[in-house]
Protein backbone atom coordinates (compact mmCIF):
# COMPACT_ATOMS: atom_id res chain seq x y z
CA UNK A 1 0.00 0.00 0.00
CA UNK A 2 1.36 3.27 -1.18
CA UNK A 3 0.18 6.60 0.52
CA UNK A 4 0.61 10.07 -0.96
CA UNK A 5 -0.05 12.87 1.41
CA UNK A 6 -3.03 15.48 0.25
CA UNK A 7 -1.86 19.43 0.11
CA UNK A 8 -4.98 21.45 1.39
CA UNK A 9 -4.31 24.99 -0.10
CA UNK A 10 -6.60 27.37 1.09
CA UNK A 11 -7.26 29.97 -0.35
CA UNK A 12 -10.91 33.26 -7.49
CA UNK A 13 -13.68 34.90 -15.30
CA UNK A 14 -16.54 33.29 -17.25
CA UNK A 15 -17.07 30.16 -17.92
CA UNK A 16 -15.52 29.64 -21.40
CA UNK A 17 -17.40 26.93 -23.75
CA UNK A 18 -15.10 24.05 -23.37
CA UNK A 19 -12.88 22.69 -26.43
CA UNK A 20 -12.49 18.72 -27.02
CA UNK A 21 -9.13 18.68 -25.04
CA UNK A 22 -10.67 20.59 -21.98
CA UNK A 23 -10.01 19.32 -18.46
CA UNK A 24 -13.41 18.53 -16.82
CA UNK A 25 -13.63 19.60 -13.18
CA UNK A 26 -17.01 18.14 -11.25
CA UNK A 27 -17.75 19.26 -8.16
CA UNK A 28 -19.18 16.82 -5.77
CA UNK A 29 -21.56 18.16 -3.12
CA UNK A 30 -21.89 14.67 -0.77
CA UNK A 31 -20.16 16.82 2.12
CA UNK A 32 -21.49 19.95 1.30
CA UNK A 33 -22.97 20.83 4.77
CA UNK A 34 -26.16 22.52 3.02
CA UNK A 35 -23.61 25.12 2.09
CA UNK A 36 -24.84 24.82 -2.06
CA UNK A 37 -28.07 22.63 -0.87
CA UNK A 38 -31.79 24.39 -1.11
CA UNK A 39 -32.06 27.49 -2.16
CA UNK A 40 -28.38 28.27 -2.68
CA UNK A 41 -28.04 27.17 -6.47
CA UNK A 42 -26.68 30.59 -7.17
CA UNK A 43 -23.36 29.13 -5.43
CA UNK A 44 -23.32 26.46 -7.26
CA UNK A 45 -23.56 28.30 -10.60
CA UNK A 46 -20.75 30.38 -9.94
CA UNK A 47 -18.72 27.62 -8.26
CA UNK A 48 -19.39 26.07 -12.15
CA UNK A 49 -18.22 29.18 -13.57
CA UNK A 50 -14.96 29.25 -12.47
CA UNK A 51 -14.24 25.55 -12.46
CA UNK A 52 -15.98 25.85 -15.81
CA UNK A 53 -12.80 28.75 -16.94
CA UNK A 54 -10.18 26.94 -15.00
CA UNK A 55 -11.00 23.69 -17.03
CA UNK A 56 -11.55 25.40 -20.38
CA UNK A 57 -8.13 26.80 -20.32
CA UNK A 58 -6.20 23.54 -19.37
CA UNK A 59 -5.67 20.94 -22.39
CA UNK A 60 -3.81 18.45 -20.96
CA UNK A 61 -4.68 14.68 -21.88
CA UNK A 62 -5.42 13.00 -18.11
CA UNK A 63 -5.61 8.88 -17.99
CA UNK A 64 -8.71 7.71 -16.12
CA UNK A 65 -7.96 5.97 -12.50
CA UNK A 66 -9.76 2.82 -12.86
CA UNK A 67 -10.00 0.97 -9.48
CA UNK A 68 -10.54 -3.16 -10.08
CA UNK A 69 -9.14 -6.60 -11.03
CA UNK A 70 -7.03 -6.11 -7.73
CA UNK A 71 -5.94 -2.34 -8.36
CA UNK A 72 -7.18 -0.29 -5.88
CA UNK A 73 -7.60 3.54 -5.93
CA UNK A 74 -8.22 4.90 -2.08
CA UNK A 75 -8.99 8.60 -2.49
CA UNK A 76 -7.80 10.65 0.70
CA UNK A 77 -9.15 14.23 1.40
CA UNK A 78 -10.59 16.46 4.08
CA UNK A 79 -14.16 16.50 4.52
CA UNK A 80 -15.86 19.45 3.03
CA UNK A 81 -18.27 19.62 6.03
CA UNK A 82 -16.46 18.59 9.04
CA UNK A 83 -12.79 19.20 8.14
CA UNK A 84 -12.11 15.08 8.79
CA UNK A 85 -9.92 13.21 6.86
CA UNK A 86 -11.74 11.02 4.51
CA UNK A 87 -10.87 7.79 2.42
CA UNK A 88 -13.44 6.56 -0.22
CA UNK A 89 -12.07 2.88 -1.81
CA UNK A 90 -11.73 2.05 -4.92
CA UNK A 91 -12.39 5.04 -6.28
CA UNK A 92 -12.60 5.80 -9.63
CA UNK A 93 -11.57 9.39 -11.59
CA UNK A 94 -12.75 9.47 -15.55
CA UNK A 95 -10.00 10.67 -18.13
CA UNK A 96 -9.48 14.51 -18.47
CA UNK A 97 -11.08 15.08 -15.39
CA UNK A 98 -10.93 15.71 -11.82
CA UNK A 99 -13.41 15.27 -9.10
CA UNK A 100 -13.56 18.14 -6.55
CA UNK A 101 -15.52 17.50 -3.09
CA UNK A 102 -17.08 21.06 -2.02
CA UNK A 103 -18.64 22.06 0.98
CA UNK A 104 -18.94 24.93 3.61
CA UNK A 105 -18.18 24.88 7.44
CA UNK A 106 -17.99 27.20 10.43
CA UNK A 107 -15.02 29.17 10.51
CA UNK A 108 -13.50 31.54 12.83
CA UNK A 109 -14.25 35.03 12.37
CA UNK A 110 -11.68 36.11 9.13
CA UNK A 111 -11.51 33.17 7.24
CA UNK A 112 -13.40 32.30 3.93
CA UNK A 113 -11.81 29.20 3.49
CA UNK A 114 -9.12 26.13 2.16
CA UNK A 115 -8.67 23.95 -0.96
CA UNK A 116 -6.00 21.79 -2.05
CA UNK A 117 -5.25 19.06 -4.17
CA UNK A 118 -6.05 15.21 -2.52
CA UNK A 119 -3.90 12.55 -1.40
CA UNK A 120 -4.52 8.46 -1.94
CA UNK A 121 -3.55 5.32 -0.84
CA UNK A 122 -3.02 2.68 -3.72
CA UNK A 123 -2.38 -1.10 -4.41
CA UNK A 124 -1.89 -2.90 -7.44
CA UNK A 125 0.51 -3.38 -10.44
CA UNK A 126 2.96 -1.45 -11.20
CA UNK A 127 1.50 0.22 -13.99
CA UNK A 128 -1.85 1.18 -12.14
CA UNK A 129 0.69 3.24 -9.33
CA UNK A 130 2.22 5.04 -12.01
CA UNK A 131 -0.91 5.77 -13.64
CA UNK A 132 -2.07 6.84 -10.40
CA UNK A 133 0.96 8.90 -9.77
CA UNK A 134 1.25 10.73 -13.12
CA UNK A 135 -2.12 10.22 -15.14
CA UNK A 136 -0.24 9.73 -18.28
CA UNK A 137 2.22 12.51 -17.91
CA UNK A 138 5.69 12.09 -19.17
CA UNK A 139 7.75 14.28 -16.36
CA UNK A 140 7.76 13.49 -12.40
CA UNK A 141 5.00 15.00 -10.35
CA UNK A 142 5.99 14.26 -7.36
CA UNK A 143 9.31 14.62 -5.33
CA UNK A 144 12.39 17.00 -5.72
CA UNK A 145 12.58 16.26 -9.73
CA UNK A 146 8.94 16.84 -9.93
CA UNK A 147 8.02 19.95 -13.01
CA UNK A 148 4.68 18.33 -13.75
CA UNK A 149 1.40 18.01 -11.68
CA UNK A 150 -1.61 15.82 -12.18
CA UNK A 151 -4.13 15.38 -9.48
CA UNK A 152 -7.87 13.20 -9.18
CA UNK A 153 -8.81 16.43 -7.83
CA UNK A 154 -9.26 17.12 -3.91
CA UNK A 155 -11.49 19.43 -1.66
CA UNK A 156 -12.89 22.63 -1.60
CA UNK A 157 -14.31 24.21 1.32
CA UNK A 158 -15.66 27.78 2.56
CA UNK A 159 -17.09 29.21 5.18
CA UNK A 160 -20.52 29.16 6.03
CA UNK A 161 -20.82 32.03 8.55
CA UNK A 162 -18.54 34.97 6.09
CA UNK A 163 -19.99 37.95 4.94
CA UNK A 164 -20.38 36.52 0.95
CA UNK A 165 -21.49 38.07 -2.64
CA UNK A 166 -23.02 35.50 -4.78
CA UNK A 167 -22.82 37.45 -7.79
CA UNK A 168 -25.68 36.08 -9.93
CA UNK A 169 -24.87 37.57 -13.29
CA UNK A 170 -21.31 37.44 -14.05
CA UNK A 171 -21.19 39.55 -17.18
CA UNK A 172 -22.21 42.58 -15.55
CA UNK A 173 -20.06 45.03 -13.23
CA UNK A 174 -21.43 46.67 -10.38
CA UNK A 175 -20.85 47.89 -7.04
CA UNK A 176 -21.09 45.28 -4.04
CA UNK A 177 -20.28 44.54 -0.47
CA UNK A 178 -19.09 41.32 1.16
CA UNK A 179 -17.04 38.95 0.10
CA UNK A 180 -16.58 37.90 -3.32
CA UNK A 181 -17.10 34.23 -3.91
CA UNK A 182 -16.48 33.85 -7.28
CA UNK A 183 -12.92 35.63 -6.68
CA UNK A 184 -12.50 33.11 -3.88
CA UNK A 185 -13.51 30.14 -5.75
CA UNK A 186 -10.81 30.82 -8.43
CA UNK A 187 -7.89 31.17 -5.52
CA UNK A 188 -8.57 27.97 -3.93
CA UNK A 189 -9.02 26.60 -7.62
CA UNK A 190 -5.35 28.00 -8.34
CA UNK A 191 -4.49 25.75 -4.78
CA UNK A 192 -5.78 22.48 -5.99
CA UNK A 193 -4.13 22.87 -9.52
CA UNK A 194 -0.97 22.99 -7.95
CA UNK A 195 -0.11 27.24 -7.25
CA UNK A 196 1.25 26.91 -3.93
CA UNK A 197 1.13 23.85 -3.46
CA UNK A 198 2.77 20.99 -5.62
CA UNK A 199 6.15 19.79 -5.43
CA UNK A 200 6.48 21.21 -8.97
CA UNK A 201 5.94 24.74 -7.56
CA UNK A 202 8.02 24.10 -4.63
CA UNK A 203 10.62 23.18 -6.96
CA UNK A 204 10.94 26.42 -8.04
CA UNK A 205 10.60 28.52 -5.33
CA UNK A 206 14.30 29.24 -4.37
CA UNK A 207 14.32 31.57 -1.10
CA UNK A 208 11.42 33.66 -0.86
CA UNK A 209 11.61 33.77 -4.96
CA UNK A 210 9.37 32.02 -7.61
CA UNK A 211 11.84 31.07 -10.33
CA UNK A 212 9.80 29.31 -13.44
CA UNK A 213 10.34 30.38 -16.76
CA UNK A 214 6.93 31.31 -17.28
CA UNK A 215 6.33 33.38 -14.51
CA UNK A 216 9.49 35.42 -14.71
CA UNK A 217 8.68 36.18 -18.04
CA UNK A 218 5.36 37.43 -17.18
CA UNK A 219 6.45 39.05 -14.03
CA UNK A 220 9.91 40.50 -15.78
CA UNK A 221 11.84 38.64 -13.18
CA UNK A 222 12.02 36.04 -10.28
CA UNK A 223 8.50 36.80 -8.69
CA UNK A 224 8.36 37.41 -4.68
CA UNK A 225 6.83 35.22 -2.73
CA UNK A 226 5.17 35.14 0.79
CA UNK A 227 7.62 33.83 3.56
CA UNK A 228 5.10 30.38 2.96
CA UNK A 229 6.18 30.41 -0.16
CA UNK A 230 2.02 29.56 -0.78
CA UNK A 231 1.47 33.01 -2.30
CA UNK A 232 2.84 35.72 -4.03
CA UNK A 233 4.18 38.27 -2.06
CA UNK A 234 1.32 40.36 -1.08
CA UNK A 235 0.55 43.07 -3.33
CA UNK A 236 2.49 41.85 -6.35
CA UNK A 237 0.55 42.83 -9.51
CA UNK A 238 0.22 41.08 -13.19
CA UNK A 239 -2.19 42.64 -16.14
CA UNK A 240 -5.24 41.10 -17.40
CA UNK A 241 -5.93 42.36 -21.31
CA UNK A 242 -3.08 44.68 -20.64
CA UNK A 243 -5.40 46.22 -17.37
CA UNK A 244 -2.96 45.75 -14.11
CA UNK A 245 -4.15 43.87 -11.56
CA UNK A 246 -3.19 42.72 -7.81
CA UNK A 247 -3.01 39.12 -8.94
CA UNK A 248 -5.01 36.61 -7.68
CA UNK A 249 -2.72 34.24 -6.19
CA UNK A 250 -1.13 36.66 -3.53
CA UNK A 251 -2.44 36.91 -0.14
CA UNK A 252 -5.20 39.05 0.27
CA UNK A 253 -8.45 40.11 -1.79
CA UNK A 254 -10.51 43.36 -0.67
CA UNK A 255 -13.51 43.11 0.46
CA UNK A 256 -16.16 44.43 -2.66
CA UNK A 257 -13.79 44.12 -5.13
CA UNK A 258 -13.51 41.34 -7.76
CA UNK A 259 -10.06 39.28 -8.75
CA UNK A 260 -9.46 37.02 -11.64
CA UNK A 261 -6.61 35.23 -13.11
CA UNK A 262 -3.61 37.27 -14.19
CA UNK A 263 -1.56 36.58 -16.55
CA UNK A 264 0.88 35.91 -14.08
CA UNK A 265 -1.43 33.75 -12.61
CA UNK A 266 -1.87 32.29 -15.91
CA UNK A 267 2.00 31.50 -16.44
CA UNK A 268 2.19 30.43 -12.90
CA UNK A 269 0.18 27.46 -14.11
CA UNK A 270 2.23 26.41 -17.06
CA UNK A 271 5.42 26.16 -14.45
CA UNK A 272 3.93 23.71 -12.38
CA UNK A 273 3.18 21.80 -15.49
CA UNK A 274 -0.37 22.35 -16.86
CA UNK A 275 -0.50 23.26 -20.68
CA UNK A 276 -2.70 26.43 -20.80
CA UNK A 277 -4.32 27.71 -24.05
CA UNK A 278 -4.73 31.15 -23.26
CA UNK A 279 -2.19 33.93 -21.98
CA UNK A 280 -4.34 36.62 -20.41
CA UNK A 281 -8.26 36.32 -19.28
CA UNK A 282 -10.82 38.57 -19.94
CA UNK A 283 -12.76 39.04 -16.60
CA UNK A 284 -14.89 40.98 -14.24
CA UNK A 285 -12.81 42.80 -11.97
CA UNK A 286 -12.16 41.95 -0.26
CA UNK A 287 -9.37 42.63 2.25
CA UNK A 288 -8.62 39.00 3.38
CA UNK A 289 -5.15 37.86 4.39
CA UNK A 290 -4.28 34.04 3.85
CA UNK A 291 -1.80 32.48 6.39
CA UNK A 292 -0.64 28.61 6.00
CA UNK A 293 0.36 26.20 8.42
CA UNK A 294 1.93 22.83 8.06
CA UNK A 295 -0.32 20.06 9.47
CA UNK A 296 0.20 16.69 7.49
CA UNK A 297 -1.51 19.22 4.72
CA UNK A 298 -0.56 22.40 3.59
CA UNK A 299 -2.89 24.41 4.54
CA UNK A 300 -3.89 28.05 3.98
CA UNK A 301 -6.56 30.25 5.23
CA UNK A 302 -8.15 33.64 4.68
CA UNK A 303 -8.12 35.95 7.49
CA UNK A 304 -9.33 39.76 7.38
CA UNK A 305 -6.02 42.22 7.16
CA UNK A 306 -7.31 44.75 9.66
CA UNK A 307 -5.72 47.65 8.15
CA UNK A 308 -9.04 47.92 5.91
């Protein structure tokens, strides 16, 4: 039996109409917590919207984990609802996609919430673990050689008591208060894809520096990093369409105020392996600080920077 420890990154632009290469991500709302249940399909629809971008833009090709005939696929991640580690058996991902479990939770006052890529425990031939391990990738993605990443998928979760914005019309601009979700969905996205969180990004993060090509040619040189090395350093700004932008991958969003992926964001993704078909995203453009903590996951959380 072979266990891989999860990475919980905690803690967002349309949905783009998905080509035949697209990465599929499905949310699954078993350990949702009534968070998206009743009358909250607004959530849900915007939850879609940003998996549905984040999936559009990605064209890798993804084998399908296939548990049986004495392989066995254990999926490992924290509960969306009660924050308890979870295994499912024999568990089963189809090709090009990745299963996401979503939920909400009480939080302390400050925090919107965590996501991060899941873990597994596996058995078989020698073949199924490297499927399982690489989903037909060619490079490592995993250990100190690893410049690829390719995940089942893992766990999303937000707080259930946070002042949110469930923005239900996401081609339109206006003024709003609260939290935005949307933005928040697309951080903890960037988490479970790896930004902040894979051994391919940790790869290149030399110091308090961010070091992939991509990056530093979208940034115009090594990119700073948070002392976690989970985020950009706070405040560090990228363009979308040639518009600057805080980015949305460093450690704080403002409270009314709408954040998409950069493209620094954008290249950030390419460096921990994906292959991305667009360089810059057209989107709708509150304060929250993430902090991480090391505790068998990696683990990052939003709280409110109370200079705003």
């Amino acid at each position: 039996m072979f266990i891989k420890p999860s990475a919980l990154a905690g803690v967002v632009l349309l949905a783009a109409s998905q080509s035949a290469d697209a990465v599929v991500i499905n949310f699954d709302y078993t350990y949702d917590g009534g968070f998206f249940s009743g009358g909250n399909a607004s959530r849900r629809n915007i939850l879609d919207a940003a998996g549905g971008f984040l999936g559009s833009i990605l064209t890798d090709s993804l084998t399908a984990i296939t548990s049986g005939g004495g392989n066995s696929f254990n999926a490992v991640f924290q509960r969306p609802d009660t924050g308890a580690t979870t295994t499912l058996s024999n568990f089963n991902v189809a090709a090009n996609a990745l299963t996401v479990f979503v939920g909400g939770q009480s939080m302390s006052p400050g925090s919107l919430g965590y996501g991060g890529y899941g873990g597994y425990g596996i058995s078989g031939t020698q073949d199924f673990l490297n499927n399982a391990a690489r989903r037909g990738q060619s490079n490592p993605t995993s250990g100190p050689s690893a410049t690829d990443f390719a995940p089942w998928g893992g766990q999303l979760i937000f707080s259930s008591s946070a002042d949110w914005y469930f923005d239900t019309d996401l081609t339109t601009t206006e003024a709003f208060s609260g939290n935005d979700f949307y933005s928040v969905a697309l951080h903890e996205l960037g988490h479970l894809l790896g930004l902040g969180s894979s051994d391919s990004w940790m790869n290149k993060a030399s110091g308090t520096s961010f070091t992939g090509t991509n990056a530093v040619a979208a940034y115009g040189g090594n990119v700073p990093l948070e002392g976690d090395k989970v985020h950009w350093f706070d405040g560090t700004k990228s363009t979308v369409n040639g518009v600057e932008q805080e980015s949305a991958m460093d450690p704080t969003i403002h409270v009314g105020t709408r954040k998409v992926f950069t493209q620094l964001d954008l290249a950030a993704l390419k460096d921990v392996g994906w292959q991305v078909s667009v360089t810059a995203v057209p989107v709708p453009s509150a304060v929250w600080l993430f902090g991480s903590a090391l505790l068998g996951f990696i683990v990052s959380k939003r709280k409110q920077n109370s200079s705003f």
